[in-house]
N, C-alpha and C. Protein backbone atom coordinates (compact mmCIF):
# COMPACT_ATOMS: atom_id res chain seq x y z
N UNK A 1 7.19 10.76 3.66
CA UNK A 1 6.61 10.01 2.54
C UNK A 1 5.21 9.50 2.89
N UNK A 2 5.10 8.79 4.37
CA UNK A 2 4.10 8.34 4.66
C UNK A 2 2.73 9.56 4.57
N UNK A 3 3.29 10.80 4.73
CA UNK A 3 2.09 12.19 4.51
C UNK A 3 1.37 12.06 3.02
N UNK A 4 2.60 12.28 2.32
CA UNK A 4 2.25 11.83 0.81
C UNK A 4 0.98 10.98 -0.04
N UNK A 5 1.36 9.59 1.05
CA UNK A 5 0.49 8.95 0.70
C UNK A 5 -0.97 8.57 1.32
N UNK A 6 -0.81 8.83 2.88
CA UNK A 6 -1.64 9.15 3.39
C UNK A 6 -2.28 10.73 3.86
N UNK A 7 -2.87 11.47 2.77
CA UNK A 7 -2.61 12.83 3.37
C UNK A 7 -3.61 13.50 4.15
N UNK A 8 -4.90 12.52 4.22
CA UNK A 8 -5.76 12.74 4.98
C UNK A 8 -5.62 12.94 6.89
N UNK A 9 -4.13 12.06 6.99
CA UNK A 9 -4.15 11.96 8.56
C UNK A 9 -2.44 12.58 8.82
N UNK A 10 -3.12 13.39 10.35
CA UNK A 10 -2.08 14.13 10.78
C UNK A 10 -0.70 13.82 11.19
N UNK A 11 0.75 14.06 11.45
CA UNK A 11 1.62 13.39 11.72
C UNK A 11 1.58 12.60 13.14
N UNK A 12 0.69 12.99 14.08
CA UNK A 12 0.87 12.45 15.41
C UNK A 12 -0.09 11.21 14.94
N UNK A 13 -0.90 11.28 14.02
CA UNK A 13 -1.60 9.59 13.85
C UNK A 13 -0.59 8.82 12.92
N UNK A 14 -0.04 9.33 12.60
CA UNK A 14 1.36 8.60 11.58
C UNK A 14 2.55 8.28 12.58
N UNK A 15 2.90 8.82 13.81
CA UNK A 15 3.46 8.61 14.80
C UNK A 15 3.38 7.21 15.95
N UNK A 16 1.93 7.25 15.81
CA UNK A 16 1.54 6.62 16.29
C UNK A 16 1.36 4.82 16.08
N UNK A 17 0.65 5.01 14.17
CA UNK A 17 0.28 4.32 13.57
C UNK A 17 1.56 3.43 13.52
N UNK A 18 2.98 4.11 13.60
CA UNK A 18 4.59 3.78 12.92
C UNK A 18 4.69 2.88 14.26
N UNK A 19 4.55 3.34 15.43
CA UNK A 19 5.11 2.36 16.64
C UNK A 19 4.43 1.28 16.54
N UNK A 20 2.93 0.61 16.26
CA UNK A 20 2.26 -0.28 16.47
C UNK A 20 2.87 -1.36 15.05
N UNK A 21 2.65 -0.19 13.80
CA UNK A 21 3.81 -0.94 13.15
C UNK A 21 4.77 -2.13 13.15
N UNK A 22 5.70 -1.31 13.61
CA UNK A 22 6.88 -1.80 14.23
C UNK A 22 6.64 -2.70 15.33
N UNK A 23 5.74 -2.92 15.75
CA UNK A 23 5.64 -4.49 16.96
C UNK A 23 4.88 -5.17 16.04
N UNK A 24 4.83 -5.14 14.79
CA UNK A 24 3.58 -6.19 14.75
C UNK A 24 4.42 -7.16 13.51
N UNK A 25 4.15 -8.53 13.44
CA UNK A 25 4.84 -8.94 12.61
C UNK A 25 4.16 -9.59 10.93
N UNK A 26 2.62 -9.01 11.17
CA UNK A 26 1.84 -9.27 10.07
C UNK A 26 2.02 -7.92 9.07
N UNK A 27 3.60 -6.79 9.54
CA UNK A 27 3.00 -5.90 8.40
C UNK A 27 4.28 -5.68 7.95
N UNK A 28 4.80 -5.04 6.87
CA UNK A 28 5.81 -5.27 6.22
C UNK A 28 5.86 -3.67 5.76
N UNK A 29 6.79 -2.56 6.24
CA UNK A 29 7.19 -1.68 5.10
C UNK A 29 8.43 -1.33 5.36
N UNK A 30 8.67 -1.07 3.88
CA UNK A 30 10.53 -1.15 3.15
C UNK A 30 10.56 0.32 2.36
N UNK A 31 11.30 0.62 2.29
CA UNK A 31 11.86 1.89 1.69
C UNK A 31 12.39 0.90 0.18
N UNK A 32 11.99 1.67 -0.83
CA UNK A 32 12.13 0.98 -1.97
C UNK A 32 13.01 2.43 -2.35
N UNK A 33 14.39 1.56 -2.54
CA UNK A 33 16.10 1.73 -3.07
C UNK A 33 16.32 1.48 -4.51
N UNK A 34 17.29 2.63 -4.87
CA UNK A 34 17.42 2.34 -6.22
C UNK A 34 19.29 1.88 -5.99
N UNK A 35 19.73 1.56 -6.97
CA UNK A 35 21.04 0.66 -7.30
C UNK A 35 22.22 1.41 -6.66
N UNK A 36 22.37 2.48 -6.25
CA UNK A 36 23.20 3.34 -5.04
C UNK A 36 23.05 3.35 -4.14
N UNK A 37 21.46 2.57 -3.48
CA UNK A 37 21.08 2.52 -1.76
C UNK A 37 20.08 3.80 -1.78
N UNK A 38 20.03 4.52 -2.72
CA UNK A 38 19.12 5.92 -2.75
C UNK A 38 17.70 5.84 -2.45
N UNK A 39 16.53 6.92 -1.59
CA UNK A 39 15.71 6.35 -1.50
C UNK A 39 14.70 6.93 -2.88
N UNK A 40 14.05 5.66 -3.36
CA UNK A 40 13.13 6.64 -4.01
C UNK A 40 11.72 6.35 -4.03
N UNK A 41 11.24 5.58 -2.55
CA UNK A 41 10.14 5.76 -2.30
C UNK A 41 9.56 4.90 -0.97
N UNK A 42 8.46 4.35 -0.86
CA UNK A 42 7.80 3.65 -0.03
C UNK A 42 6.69 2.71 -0.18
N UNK A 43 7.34 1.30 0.63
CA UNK A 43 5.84 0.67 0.30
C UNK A 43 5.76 -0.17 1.64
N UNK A 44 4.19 -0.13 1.80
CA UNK A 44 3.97 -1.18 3.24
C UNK A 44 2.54 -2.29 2.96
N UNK A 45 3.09 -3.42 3.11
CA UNK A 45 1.90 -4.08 2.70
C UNK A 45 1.67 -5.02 4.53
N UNK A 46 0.72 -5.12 4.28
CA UNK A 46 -0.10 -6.15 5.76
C UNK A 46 -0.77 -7.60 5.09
N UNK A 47 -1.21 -7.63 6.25
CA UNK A 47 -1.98 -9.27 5.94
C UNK A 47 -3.25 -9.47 6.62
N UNK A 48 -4.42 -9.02 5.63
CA UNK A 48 -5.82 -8.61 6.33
C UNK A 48 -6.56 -10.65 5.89
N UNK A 49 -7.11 -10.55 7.55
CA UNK A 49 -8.01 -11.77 7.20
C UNK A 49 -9.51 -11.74 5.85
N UNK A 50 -9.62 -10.42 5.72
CA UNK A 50 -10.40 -10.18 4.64
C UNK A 50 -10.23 -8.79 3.94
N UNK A 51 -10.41 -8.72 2.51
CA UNK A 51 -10.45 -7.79 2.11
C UNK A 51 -11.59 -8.12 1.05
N UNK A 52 -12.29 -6.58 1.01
CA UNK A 52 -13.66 -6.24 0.00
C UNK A 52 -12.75 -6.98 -1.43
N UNK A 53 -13.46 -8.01 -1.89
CA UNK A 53 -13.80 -8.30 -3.20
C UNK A 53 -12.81 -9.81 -3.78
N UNK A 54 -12.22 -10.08 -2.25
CA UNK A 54 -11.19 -11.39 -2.68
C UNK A 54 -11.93 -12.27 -1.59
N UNK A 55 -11.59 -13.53 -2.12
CA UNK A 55 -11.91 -14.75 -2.27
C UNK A 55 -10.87 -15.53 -1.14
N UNK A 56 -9.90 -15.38 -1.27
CA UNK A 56 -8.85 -16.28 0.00
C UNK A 56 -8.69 -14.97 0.70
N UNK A 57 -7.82 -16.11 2.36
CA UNK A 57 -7.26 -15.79 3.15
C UNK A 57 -6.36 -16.53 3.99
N UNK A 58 -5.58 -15.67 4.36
CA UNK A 58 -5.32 -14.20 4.41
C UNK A 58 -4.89 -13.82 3.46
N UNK A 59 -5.46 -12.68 2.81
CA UNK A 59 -4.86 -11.75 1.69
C UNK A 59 -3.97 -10.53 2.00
N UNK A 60 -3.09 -10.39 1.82
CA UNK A 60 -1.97 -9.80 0.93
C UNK A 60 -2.84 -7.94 1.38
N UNK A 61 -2.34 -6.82 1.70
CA UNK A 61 -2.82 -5.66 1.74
C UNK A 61 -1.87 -4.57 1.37
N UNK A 62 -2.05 -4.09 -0.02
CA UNK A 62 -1.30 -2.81 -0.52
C UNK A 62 -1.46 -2.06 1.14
N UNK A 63 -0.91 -1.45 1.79
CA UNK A 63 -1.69 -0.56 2.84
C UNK A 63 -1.39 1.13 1.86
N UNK A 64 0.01 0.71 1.38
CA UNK A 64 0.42 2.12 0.52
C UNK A 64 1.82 1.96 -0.10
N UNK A 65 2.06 2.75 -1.53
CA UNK A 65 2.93 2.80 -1.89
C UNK A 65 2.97 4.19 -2.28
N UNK A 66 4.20 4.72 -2.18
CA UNK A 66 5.00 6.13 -2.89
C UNK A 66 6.06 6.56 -3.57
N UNK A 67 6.38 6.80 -4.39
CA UNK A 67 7.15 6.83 -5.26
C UNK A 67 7.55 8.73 -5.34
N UNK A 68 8.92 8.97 -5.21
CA UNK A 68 9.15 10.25 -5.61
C UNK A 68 8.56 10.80 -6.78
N UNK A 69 8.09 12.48 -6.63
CA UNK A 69 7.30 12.54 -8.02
C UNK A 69 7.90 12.84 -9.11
N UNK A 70 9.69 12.84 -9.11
CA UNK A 70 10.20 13.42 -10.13
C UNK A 70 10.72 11.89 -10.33
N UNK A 71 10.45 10.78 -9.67
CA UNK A 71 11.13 9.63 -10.72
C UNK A 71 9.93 8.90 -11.34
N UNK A 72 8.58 9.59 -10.86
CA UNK A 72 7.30 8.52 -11.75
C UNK A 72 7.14 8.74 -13.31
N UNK A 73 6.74 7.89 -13.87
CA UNK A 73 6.86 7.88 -15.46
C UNK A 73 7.83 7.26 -16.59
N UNK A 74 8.50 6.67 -15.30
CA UNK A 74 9.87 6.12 -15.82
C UNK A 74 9.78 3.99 -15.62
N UNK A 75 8.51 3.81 -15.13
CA UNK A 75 8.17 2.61 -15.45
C UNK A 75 9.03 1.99 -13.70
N UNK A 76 9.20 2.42 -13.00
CA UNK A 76 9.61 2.02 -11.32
C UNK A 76 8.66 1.92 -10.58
N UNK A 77 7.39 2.23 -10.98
CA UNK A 77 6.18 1.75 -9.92
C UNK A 77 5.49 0.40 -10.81
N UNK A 78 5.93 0.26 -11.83
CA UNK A 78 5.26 -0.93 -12.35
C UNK A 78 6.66 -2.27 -11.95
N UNK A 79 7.91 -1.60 -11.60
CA UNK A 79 9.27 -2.32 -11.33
C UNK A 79 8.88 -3.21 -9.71
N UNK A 80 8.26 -2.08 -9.04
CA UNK A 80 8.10 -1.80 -7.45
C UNK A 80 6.94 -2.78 -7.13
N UNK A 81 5.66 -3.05 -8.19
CA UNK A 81 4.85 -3.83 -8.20
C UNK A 81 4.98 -5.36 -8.39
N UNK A 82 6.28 -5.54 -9.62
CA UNK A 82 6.46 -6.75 -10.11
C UNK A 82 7.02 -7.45 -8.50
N UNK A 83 7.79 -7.07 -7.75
CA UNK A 83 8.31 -7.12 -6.52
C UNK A 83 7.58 -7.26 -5.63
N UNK A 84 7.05 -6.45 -5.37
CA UNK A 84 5.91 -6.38 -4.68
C UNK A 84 4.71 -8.04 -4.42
N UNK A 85 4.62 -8.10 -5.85
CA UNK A 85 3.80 -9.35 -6.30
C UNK A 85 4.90 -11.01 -5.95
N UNK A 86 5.83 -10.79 -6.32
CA UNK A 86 6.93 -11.84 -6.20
C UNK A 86 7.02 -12.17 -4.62
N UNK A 87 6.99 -11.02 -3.93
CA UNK A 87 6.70 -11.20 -2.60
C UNK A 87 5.79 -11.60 -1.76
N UNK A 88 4.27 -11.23 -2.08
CA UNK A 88 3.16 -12.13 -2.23
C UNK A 88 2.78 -13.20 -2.34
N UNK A 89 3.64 -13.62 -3.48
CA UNK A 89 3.82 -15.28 -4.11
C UNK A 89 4.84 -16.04 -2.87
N UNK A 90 6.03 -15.75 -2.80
CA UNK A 90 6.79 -15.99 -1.74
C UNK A 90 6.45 -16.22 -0.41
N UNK A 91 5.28 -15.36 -0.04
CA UNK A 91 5.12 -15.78 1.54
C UNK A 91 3.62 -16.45 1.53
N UNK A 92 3.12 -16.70 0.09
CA UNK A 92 2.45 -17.79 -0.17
C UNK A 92 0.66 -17.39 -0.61
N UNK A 93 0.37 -16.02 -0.03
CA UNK A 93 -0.51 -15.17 -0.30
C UNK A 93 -1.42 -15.66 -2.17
N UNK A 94 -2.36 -15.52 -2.42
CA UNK A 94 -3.34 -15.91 -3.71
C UNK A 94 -3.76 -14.11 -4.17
N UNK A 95 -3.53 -13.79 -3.43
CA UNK A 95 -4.38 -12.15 -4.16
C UNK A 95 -3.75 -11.08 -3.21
N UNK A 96 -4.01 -10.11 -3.93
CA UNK A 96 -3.35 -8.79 -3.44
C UNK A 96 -4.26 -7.91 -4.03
N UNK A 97 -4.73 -7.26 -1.96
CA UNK A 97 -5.74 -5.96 -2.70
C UNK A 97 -5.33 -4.84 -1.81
N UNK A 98 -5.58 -3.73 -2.48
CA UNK A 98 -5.49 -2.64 -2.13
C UNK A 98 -6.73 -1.65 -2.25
N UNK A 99 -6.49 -0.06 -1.80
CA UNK A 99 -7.47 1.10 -2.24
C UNK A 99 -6.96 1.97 -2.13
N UNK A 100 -7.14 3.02 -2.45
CA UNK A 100 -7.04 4.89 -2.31
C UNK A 100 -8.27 5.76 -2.02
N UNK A 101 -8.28 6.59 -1.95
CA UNK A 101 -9.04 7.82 -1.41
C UNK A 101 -9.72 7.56 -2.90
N UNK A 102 -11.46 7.69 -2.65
CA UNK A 102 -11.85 8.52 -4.28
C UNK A 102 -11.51 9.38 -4.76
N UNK A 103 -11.06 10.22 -4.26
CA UNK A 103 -10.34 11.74 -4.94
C UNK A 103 -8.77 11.58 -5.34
N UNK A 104 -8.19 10.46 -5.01
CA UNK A 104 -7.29 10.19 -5.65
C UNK A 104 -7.09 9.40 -7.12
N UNK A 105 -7.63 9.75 -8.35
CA UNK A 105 -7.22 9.81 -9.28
C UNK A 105 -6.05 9.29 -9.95
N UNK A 106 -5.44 9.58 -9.73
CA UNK A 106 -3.82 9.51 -10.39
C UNK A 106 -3.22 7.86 -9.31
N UNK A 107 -4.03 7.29 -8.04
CA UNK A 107 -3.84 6.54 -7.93
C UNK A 107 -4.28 4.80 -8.30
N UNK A 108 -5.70 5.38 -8.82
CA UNK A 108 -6.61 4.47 -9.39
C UNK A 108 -6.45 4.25 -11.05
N UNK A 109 -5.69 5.63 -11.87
CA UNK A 109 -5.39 4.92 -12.50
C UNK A 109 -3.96 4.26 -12.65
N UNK A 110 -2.86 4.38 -11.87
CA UNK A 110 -1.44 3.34 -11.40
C UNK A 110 -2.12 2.26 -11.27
N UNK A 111 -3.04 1.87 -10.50
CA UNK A 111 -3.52 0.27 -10.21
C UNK A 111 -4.57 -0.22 -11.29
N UNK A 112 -5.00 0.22 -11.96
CA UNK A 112 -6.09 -0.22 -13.34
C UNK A 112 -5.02 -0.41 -14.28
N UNK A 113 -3.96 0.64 -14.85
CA UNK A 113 -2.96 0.37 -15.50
C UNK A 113 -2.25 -1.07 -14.84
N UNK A 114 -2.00 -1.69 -14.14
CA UNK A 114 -1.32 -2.51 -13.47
C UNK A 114 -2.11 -3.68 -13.66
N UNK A 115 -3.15 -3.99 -13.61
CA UNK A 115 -4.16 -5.09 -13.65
C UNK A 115 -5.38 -5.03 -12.66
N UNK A 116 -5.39 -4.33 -11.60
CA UNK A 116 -5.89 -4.51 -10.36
C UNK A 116 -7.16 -4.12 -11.02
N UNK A 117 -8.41 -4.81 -10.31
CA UNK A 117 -9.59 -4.46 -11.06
C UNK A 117 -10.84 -3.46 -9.87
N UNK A 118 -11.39 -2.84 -10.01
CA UNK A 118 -11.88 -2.06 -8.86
C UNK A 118 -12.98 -3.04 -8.44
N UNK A 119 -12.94 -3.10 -7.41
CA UNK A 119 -14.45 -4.10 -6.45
C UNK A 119 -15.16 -3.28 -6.03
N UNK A 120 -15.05 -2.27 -5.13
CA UNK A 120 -15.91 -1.05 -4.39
C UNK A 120 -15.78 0.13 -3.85
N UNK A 121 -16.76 0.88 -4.44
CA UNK A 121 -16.48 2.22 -3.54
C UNK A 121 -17.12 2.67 -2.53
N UNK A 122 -16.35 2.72 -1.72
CA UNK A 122 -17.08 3.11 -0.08
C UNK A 122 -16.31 4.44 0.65
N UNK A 123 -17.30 4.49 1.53
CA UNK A 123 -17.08 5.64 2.26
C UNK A 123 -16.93 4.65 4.29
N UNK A 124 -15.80 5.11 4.33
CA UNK A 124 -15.22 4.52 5.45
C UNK A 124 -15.46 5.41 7.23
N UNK A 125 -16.18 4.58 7.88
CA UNK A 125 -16.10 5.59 9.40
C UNK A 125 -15.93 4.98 10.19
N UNK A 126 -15.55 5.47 11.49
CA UNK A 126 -14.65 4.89 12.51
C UNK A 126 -15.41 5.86 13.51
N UNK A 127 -15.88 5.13 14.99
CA UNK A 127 -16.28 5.74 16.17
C UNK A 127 -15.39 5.25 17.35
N UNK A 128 -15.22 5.92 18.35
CA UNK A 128 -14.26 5.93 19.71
C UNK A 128 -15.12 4.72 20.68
N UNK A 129 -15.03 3.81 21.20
CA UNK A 129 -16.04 2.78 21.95
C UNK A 129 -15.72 3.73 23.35
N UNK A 130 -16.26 4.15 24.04
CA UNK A 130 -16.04 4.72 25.53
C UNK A 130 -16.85 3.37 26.58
């Protein structure tokens, strides 16, 4: 699932990314279950001391959500959000931001449909410190 949504990066950086994960206690992802225990998707949110275009901190970080593609359209990613947000509120968080790839489309408009309002588009790079 995690390919899905991240499909830019290979499984050994998803391997990787999953162990650091898992020790850290600022990040949160759940397999989002439907009423049989079934899976029908994924979501992982973090807790960034800043994010482009919000105002408090620490804010709240979509990192990613996924949803099977034969159950979208059926109003469970707007179900997955309301949750999502309730959870936010709960651990006390003021805003919740997220992003996608520019070429992802079909994800920008799930989050415009939703309320989320766009702040910026950037182009993201990363160098090795030796």
């Amino acid at each position: 699932m995690r390919g899905e949504v991240y499909g830019s990066l290979d499984d050994e950086f998803h391997e990787k990314e999953m162990e650091q994960i898992f020790a850290r206690e600022d990040w949160f992802c759940h397999f989002l279950t439907g009423t049989s225990n079934q899976i029908l998707g994924l979501v992982e949110l973090s807790s960034r001391n800043i994010a482009d275009g919000c105002l408090s901190s620490p804010v709240a970080y979509l990192e990613g959500i996924y949803l099977k593609k034969e159950l979208r359209g059926r109003g469970l990613g707007k179900e997955a959000m309301g949750l999502i947000l309730h959870w936010c509120k709960e651990k006390g968080y003021k805003e919740l931001a997220t992003d996608s790839e520019l070429s992802n489309l079909n994800a920008q408009k799930y989050f415009n449909a939703l309320g989320f309002h766009e702040t910026f588009r950037i182009v993201e790079f990363c160098i090795k410190v030796k």
